[in-house]
Protein backbone atom coordinates (compact mmCIF):
# COMPACT_ATOMS: atom_id res chain seq x y z
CA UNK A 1 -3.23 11.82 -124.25
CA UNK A 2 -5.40 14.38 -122.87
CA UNK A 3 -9.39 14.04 -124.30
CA UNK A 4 -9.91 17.63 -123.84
CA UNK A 5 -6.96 18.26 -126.39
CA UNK A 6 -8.29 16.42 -128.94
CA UNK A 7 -12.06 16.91 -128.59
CA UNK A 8 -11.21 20.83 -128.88
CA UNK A 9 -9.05 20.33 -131.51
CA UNK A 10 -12.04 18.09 -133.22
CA UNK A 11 -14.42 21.39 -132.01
CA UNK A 12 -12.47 23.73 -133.91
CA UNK A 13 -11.48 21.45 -137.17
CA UNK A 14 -14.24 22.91 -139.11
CA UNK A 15 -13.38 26.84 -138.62
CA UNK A 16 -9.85 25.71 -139.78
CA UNK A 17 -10.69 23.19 -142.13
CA UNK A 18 -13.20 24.51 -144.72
CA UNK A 19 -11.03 28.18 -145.07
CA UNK A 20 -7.90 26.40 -145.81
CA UNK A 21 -9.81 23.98 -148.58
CA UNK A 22 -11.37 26.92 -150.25
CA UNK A 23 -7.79 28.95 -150.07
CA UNK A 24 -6.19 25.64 -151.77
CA UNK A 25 -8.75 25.35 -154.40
CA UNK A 26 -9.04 28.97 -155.14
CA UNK A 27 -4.99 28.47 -155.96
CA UNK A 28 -5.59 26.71 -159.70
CA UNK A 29 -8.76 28.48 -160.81
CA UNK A 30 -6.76 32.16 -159.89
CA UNK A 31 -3.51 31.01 -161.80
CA UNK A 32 -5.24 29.30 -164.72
CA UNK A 33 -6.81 32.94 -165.11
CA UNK A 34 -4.46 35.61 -164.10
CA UNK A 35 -0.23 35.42 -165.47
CA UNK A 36 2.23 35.43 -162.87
CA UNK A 37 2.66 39.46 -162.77
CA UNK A 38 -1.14 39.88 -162.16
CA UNK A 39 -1.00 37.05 -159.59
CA UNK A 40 2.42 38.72 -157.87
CA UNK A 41 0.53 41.88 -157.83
CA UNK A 42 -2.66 40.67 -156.10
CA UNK A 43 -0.05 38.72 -153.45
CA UNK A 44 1.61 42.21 -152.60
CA UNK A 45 -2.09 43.49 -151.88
CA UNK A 46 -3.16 40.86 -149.70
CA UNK A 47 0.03 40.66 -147.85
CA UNK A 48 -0.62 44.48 -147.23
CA UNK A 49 -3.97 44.03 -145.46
CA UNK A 50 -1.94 41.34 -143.22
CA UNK A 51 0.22 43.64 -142.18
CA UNK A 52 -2.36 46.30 -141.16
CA UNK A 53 -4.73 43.64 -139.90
CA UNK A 54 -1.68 42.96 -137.30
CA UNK A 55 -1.61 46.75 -136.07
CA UNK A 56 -4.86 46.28 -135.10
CA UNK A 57 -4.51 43.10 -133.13
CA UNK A 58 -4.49 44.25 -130.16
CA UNK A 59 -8.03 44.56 -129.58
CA UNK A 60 -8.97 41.29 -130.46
CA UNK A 61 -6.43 39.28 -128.06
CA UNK A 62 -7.19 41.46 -125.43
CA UNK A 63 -11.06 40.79 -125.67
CA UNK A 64 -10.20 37.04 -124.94
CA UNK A 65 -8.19 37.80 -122.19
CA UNK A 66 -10.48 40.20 -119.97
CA UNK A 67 -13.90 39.68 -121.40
CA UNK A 68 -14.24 36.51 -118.94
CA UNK A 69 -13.34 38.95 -116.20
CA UNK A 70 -15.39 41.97 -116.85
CA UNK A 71 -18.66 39.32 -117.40
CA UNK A 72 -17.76 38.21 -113.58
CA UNK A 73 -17.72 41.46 -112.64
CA UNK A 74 -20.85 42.29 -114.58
CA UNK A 75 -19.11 45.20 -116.25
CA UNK A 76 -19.56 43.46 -119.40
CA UNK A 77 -21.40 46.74 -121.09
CA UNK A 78 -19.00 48.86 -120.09
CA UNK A 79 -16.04 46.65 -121.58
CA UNK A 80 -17.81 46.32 -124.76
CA UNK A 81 -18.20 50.16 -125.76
CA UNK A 82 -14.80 50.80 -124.91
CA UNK A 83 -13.55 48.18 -127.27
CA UNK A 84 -16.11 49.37 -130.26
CA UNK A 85 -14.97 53.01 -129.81
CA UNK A 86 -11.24 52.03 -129.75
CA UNK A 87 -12.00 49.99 -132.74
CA UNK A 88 -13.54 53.22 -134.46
CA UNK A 89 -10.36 55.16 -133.34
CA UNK A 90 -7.86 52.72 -134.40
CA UNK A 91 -9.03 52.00 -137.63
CA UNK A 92 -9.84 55.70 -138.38
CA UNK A 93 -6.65 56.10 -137.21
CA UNK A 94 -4.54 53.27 -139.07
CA UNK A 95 -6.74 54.14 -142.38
CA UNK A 96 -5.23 57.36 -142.67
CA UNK A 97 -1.68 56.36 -142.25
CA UNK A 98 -2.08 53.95 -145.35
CA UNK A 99 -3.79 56.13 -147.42
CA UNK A 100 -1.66 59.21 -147.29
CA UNK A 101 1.62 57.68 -148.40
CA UNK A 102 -0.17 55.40 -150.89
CA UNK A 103 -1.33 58.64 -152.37
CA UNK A 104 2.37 60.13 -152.08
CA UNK A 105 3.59 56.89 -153.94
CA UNK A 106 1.35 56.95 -156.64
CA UNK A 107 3.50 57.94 -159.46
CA UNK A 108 6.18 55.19 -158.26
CA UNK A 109 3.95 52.05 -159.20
CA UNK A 110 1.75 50.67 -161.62
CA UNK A 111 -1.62 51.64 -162.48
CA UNK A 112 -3.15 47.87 -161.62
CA UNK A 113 -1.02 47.57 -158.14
CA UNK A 114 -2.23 50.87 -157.05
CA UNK A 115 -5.77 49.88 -157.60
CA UNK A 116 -5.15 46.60 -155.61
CA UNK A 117 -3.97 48.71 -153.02
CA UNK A 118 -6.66 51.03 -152.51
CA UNK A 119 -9.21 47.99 -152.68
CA UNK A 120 -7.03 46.21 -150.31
CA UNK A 121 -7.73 49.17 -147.76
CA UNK A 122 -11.08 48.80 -147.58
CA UNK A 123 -10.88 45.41 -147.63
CA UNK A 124 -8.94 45.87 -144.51
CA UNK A 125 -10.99 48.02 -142.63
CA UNK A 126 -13.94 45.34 -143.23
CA UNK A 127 -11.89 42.84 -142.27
CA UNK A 128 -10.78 43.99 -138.58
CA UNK A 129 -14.29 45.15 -138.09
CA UNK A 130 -15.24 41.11 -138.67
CA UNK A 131 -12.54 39.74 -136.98
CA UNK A 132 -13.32 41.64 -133.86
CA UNK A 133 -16.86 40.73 -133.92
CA UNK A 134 -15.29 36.79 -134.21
CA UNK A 135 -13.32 37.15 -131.55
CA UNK A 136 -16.25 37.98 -129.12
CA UNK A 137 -17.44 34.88 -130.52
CA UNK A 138 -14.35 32.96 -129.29
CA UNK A 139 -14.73 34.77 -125.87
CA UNK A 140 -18.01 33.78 -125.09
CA UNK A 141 -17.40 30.29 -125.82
CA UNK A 142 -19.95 30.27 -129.22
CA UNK A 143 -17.96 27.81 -131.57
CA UNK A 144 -20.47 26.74 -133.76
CA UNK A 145 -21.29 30.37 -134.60
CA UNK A 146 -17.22 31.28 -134.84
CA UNK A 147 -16.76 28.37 -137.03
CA UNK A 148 -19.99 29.38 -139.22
CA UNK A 149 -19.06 32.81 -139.70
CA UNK A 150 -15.75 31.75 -140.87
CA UNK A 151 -17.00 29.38 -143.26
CA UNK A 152 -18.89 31.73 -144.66
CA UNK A 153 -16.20 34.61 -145.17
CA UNK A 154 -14.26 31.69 -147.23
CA UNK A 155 -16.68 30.22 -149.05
CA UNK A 156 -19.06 33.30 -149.44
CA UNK A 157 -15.75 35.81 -150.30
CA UNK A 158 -14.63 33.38 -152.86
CA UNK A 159 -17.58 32.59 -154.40
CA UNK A 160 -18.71 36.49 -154.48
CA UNK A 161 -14.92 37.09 -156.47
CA UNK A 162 -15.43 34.92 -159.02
CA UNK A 163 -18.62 36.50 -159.74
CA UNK A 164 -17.00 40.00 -160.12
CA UNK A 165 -14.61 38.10 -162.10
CA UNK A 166 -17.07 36.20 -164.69
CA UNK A 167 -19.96 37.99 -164.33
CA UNK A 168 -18.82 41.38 -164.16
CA UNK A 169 -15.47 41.56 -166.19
CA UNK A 170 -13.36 42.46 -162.93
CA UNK A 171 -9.77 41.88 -163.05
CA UNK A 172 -8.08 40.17 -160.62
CA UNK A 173 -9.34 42.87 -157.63
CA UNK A 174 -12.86 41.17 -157.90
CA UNK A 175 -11.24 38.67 -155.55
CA UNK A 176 -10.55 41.50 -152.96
CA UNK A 177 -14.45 42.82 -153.60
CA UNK A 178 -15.64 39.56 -153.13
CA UNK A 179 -14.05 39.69 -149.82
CA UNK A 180 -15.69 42.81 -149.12
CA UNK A 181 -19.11 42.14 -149.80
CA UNK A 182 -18.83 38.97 -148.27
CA UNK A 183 -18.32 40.39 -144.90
CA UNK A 184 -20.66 43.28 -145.21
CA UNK A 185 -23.19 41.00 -145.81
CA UNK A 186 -23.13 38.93 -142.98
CA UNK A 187 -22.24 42.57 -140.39
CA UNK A 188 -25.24 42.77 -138.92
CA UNK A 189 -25.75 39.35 -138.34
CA UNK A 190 -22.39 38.92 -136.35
CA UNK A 191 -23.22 41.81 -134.55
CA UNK A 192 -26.15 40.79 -133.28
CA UNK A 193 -24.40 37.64 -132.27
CA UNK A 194 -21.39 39.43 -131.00
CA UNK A 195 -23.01 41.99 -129.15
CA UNK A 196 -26.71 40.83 -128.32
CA UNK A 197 -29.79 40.98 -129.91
CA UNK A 198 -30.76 44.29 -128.78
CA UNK A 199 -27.80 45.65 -127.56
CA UNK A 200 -26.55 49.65 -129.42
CA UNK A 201 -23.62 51.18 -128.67
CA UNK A 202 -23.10 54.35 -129.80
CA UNK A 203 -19.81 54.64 -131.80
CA UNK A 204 -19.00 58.05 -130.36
CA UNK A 205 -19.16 57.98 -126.62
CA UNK A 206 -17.03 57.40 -123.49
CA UNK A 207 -13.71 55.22 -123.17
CA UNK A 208 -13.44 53.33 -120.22
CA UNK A 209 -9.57 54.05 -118.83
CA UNK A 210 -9.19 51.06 -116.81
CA UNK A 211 -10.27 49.20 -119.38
CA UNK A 212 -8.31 50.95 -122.40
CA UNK A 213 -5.56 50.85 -120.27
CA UNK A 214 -5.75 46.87 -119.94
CA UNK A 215 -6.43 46.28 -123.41
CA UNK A 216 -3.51 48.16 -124.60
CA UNK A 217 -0.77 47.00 -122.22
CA UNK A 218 -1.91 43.45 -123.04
CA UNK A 219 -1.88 43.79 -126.91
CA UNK A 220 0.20 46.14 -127.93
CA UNK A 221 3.29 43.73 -126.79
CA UNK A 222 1.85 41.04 -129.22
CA UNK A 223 1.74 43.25 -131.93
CA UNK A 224 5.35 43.72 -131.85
CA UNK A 225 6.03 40.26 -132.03
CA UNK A 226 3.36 39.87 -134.77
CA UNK A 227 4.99 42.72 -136.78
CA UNK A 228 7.98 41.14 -136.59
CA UNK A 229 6.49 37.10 -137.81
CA UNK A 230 5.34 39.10 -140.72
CA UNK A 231 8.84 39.92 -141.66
CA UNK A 232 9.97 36.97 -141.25
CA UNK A 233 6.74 34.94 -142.95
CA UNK A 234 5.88 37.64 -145.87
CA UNK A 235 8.31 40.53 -146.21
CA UNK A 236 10.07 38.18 -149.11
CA UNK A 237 7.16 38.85 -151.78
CA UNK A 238 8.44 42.78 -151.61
CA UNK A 239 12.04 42.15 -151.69
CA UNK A 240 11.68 40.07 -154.51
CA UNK A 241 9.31 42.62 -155.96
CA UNK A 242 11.85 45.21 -155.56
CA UNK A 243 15.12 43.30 -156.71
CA UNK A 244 13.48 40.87 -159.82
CA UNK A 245 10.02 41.69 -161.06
CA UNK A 246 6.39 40.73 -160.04
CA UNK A 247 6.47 37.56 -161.95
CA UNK A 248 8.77 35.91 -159.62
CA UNK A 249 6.60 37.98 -156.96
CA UNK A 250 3.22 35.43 -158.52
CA UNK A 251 5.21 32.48 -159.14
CA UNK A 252 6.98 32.15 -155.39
CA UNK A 253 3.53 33.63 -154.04
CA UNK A 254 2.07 30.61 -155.63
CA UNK A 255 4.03 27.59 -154.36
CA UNK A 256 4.52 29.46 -151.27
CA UNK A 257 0.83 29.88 -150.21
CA UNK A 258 0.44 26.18 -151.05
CA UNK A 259 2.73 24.70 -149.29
CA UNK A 260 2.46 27.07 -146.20
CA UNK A 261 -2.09 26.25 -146.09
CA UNK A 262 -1.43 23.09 -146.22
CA UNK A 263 0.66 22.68 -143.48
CA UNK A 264 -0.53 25.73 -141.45
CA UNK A 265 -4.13 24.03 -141.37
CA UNK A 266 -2.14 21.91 -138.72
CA UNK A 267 0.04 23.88 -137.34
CA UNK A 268 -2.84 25.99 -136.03
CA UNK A 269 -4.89 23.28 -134.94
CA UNK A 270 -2.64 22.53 -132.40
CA UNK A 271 -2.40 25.83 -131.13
CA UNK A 272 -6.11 26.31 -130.42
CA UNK A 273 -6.86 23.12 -129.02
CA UNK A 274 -3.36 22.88 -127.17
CA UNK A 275 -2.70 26.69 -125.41
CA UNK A 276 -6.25 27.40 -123.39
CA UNK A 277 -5.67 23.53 -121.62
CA UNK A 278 -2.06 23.78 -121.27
CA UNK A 279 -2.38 26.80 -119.10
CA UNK A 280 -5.42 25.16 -117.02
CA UNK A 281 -2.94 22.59 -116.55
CA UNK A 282 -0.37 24.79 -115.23
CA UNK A 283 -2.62 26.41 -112.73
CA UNK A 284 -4.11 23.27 -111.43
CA UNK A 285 -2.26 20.33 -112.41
CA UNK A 286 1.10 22.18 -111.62
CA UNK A 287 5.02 21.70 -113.81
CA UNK A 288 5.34 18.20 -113.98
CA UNK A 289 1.73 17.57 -115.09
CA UNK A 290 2.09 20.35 -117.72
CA UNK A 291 5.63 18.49 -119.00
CA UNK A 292 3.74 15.96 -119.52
CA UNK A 293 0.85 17.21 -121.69
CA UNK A 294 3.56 19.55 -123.69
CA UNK A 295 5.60 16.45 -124.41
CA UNK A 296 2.57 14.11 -125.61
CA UNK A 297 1.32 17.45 -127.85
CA UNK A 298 4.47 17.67 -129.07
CA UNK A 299 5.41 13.94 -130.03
CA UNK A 300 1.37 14.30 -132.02
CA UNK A 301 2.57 16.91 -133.71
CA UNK A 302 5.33 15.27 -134.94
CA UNK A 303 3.41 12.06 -135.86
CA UNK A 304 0.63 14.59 -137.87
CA UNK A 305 3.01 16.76 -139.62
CA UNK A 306 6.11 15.03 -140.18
CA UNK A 307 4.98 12.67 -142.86
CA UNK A 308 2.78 15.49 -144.33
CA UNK A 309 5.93 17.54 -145.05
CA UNK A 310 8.01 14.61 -146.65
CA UNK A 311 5.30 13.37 -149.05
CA UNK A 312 4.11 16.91 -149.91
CA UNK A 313 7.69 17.59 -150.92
CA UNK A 314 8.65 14.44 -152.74
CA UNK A 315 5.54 15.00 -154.74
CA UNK A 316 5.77 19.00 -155.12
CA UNK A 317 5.86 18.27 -159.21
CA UNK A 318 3.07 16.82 -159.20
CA UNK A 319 1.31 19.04 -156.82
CA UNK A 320 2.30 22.36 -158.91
CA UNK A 321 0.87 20.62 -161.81
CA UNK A 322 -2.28 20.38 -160.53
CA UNK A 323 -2.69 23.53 -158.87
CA UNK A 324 -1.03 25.75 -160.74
CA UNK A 325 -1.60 27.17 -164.89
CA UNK A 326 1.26 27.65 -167.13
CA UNK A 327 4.33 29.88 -166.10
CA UNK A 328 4.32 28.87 -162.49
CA UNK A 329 5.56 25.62 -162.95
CA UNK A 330 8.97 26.21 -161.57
CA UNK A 331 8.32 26.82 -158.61
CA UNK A 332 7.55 23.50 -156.71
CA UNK A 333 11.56 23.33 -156.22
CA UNK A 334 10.79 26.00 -153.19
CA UNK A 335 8.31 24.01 -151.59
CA UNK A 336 10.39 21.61 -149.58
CA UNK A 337 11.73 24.68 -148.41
CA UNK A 338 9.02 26.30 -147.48
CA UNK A 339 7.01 23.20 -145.65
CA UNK A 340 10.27 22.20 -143.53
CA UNK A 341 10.27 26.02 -142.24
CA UNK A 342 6.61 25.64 -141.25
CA UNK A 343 7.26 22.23 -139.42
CA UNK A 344 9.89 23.77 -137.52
CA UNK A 345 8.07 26.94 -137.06
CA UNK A 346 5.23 24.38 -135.54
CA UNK A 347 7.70 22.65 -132.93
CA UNK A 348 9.02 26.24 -132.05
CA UNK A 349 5.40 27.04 -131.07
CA UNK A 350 5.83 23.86 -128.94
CA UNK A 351 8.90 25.86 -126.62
CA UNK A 352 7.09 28.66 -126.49
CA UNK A 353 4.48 27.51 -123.95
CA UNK A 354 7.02 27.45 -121.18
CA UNK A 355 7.52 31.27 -121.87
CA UNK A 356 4.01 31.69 -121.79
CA UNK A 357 3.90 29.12 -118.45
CA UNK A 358 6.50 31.73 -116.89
CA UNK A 359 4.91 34.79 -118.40
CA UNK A 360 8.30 35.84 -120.42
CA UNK A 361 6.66 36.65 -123.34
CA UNK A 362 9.46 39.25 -124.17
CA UNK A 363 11.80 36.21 -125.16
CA UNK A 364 9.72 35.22 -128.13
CA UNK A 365 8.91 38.75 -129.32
CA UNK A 366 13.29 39.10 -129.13
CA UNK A 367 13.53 35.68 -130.74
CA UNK A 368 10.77 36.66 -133.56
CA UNK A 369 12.75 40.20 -134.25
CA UNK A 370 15.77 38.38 -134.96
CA UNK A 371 14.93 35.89 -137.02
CA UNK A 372 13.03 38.51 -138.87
CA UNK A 373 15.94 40.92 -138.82
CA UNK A 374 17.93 37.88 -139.99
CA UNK A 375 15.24 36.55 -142.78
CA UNK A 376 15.45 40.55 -144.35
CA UNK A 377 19.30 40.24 -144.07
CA UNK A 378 19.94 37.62 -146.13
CA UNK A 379 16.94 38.02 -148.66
CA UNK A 380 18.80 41.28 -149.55
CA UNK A 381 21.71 39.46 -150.08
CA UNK A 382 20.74 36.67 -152.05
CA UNK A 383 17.47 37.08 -153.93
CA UNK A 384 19.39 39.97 -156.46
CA UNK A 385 21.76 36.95 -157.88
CA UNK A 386 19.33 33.81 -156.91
CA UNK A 387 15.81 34.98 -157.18
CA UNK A 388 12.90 33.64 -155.61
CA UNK A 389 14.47 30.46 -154.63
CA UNK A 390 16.98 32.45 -152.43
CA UNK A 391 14.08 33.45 -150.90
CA UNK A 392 12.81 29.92 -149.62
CA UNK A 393 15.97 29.25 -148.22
CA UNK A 394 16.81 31.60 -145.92
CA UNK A 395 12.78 30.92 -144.74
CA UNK A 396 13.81 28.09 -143.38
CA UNK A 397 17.05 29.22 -142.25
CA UNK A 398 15.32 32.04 -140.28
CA UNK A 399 12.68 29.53 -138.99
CA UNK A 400 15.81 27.09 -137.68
CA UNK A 401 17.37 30.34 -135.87
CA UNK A 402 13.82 31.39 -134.68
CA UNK A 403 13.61 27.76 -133.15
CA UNK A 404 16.83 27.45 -131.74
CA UNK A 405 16.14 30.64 -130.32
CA UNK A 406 13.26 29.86 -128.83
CA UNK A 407 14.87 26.83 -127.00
CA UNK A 408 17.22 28.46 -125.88
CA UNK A 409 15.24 31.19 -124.23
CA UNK A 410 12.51 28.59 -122.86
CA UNK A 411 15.32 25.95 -121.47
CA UNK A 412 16.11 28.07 -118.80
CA UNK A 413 12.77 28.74 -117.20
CA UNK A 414 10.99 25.40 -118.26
CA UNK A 415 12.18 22.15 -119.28
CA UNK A 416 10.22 18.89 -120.45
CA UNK A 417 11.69 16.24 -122.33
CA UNK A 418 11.41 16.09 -126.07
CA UNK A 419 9.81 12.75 -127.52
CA UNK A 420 13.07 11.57 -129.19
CA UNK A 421 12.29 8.22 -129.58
CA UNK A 422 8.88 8.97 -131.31
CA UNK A 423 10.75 11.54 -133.56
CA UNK A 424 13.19 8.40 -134.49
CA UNK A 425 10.11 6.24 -135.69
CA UNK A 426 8.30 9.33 -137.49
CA UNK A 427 11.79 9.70 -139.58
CA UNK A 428 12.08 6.10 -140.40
CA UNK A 429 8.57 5.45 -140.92
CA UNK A 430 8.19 9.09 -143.10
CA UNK A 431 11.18 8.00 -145.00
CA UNK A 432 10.08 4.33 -146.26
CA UNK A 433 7.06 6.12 -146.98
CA UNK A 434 9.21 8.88 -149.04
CA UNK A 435 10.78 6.42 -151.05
CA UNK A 436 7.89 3.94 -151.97
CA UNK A 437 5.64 7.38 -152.79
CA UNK A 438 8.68 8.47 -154.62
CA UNK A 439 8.86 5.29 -157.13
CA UNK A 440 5.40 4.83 -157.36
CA UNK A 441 5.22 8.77 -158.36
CA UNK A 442 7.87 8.55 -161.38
CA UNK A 443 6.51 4.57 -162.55
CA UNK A 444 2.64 5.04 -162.65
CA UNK A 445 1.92 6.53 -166.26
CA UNK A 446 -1.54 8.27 -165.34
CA UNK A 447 -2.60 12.44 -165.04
CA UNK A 448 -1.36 14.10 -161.63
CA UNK A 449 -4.27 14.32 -160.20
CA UNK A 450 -4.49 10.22 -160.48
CA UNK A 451 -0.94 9.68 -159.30
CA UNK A 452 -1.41 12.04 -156.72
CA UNK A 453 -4.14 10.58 -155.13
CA UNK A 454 -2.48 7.06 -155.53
CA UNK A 455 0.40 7.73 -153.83
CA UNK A 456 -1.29 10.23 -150.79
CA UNK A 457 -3.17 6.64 -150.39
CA UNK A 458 -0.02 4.06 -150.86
CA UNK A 459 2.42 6.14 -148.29
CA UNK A 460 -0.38 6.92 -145.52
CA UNK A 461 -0.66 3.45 -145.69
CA UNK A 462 2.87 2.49 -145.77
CA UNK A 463 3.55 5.41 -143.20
CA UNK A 464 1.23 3.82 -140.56
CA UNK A 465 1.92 0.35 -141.20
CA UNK A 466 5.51 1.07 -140.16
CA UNK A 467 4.73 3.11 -136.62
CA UNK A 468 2.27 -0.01 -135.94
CA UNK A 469 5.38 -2.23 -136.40
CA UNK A 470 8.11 -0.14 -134.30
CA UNK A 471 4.89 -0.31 -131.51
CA UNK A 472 4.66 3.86 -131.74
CA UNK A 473 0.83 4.06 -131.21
CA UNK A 474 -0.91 2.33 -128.32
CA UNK A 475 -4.41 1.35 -127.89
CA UNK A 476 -5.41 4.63 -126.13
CA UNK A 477 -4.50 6.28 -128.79
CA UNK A 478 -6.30 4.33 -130.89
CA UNK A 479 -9.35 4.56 -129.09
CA UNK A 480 -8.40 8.56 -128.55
CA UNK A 481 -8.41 8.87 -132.62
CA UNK A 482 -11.66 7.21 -132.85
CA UNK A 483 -13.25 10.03 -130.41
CA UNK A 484 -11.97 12.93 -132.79
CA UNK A 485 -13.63 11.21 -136.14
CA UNK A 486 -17.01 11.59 -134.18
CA UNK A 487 -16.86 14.84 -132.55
CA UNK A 488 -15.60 15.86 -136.17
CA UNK A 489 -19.07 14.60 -137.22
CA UNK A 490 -20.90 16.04 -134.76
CA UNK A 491 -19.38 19.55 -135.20
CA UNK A 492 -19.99 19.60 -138.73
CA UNK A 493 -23.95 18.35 -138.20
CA UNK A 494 -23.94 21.40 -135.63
CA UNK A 495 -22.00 24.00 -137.70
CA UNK A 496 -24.70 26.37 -137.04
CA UNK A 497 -26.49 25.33 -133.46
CA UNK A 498 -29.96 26.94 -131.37
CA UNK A 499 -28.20 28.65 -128.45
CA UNK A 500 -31.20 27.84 -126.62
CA UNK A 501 -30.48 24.13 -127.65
CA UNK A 502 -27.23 23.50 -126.76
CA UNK A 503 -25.48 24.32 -123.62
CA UNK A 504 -21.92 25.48 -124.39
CA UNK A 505 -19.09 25.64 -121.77
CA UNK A 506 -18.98 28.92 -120.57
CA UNK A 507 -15.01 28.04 -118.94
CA UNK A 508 -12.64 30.61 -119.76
CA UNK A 509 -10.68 30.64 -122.95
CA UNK A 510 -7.03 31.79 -122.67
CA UNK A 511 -5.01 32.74 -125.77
């Protein structure tokens, strides 16, 4: 296996890490406080700023793409003040097309929804205004600070909620302020990191053409296919909203989000570590090198995320115990559902590198519209009669026709060969595991958090002991896994590290 892959995807562990712990634990103390209506109503909010945050998203992936170019050509000032005064633009722009038909709307919705809302717009503008900043970070290669500023929007937003919450008497919105203040805080700080020490640009000023121009036909193409994963990932919550009521909307929310952060924290590991060396591979070591490194990715995703997905779901009872309060119990039946589409939405990110190899992006933004189209389709169909859990199914039946897609589509311009045999052992070995974790779940006699922890321990054990006996790892790998726990250690001890003590690889980061 590539070192590079799994040092990187060490390096970036803690940006990914510490979020998704604090979005997990944040789960029980929310629900054990707000009902399932309150909850729903706060999930519609948030899944609103997603939406507009992906409008905006073309700025950001186009400052990783050409802000390695424009340094080389020392135009870097120039590049910079365009992208801060489209910024301004943009948001001015997209903050006005939210507010004037949540103003129109008013009288259709509840009082506490349309508060959300309105919070959740300046929430939004605050957060595009960080993520920007971040993604400067990411371009010029500073990881510890990327990883510390996004430990501190989780940790720092949550905390900051709660404190609205208890302190102040805010309802459920103090999460969304805590969000706000959060980033505001730490602004000027990331800009100064962003943008250099002494560096002012003017918000109101010239925009570059050639470099508008760039940005725009770059993004703007994502964005589409962004718009069109948020169909398919979150569209549900309104569906439901509009066909049952807002309870369901809290209670699906719920067992959704948990099951989705717990699998995504992997999912997206891969991604970063995997795309920026995949594509150095292409240009240097050529196709059969890079069929190579997508097939030994691919068969470690498998061997990560496989057995996450079948113990997570035989234990989902006990799970939604834990993390949930009272009235949301019903809804660990979804998340089998819900992690299976997430596992296969993981291996379809696996065919999509030969698309991005051949530069035929246009395939997965097609492949993403119909599975969205598809996903809207039959939630209109089925969640009026079947709820919520309608809802989780045809997830993963739109993430199997997104996949399927997506093979098809990447088949014909690249082709590497899928690690079969490793998938074989991952099924047995996850399913021995599945069934000891399963009797050991329903014969120990202790609270859930106990027999949770017990059987995580019994079938990681029981999972591993079974690869080692079909001979699925090798000693490489061994040695490989060994690396990661201390480059994991040494990221962590350097979350927040001198620049002028520590030399970062300045090599170009592609998306």
């Amino acid at each position: 296996m590539n070192n590079g892959f799994m040092k990187d995807m060490a390096k970036y562990l803690p940006a990914q890490v510490v979020p998704g712990l604090v979005g997990l634990v944040s789960i029980p103390v929310v629900t054990r406080i707000f009902p399932p209506a309150e909850y729903g109503n706060y999930s519609l909010a948030a899944a609103t700023v997603m939406v507009l945050s992906t409008l905006f998203g073309w700025l950001p992936t186009s400052v990783i793409r050409y802000y390695p170019a424009y340094e080389r050509e020392g135009r870097l000032a120039v590049f910079n003040a365009t992208v801060i005064r489209l910024a301004v633009v943009a948001l001015a722009g997209l903050a006005v097309l939210y507010s004037v038909p949540l103003w129109v709307l008013r009288t259709k919705m509840s009082d506490p929804l349309w508060r959300l809302l309105m919070i959740g717009g300046g929430l939004f503008v605050v957060t595009c205004a960080f993520n920007l900043l971040q993604w400067f970070l990411r371009a010029k290669r500073m990881v510890g600070r990327y990883s510390a500023f996004a430990v501190w929007q989780s940790v720092a937003g949550f905390g900051l909620g709660m404190a609205f919450i208890f302190l102040l008497g805010a309802s459920i919105e103090g999460l969304l302020l805590g969000g706000i203040l959060s980033m505001v805080l730490a602004l000027p700080l990331l800009w100064r990191e962003a943008m250099g020490r002494n560096v002012r640009i003017p918000l109101l000023g010239r925009i570059d053409p050639q470099a508008a121009g760039a940005t725009f036909l770059y993004g703007m193409p994502l964005v589409v296919s962004n718009l069109a994963a948020w169909i398919l990932s979150l569209s549900d919550r309104y569906l439901i909203g509009l066909f049952r009521d807002n309870s369901e909307v809290g209670v699906y929310s719920l067992s959704y989000n948990i099951a989705d952060r717990s699998l995504m924290l992997l999912v997206t590991l891969f991604v970063m570590a995997s795309a920026p060396i995949g594509i150095r591979i292409w240009e240097n070591g050529g196709e059969r090198e890079s069929r190579r490194f997508v097939s030994e990715v691919t068969r470690l995703y498998l061997l990560a995320c496989v057995p996450l997905v079948v113990g997570a779901s035989v234990l989902s009872r006990f799970v939604i115990q834990i993390m949930a309060g009272a009235g949301y119990e019903g809804g660990y039946r979804i998340m089998p559902y819900v992690l299976f589409g997430v596992l296969l939405l993981g291996v379809q990110q696996r065919y999509q590198v030969g698309l991005l190899f051949r530069k035929r992006t246009s395939l997965i933004t097609v492949a993403t519209i119909v599975a969205g189209l598809l996903n809207v389709l039959l939630n209109i169909l089925f969640i009026p009669a079947y709820g919520y859990f309608a809802a989780a199914v045809t997830t993963l039946v739109s993430y199997a026709a997104l996949l399927l897609l997506t093979v098809w589509f990447s088949r014909r311009v690249f082709v590497w060969e899928f690690p079969w045999r490793s998938l074989l052992n991952v099924a047995m070995a996850s399913g021995v595991m599945a069934i000891v974790v399963h009797l050991a779940g329903y014969a120990i006699r202790l609270p859930p958090v106990a027999v949770l922890a017990i059987c995580a321990s019994v079938g990681t054990v029981v999972y591993c002991l079974v690869l080692l006996a079909l001979h699925e790892f090798s000693p490489q790998e061994f040695q490989a896994a060994w690396q990661v726990v201390q480059t994991v250690t040494h990221a962590v001890r350097g979350l927040w590290r001198s620049p002028a003590g520590v030399k970062e690889s300045r090599a170009e980061e592609v998306l």
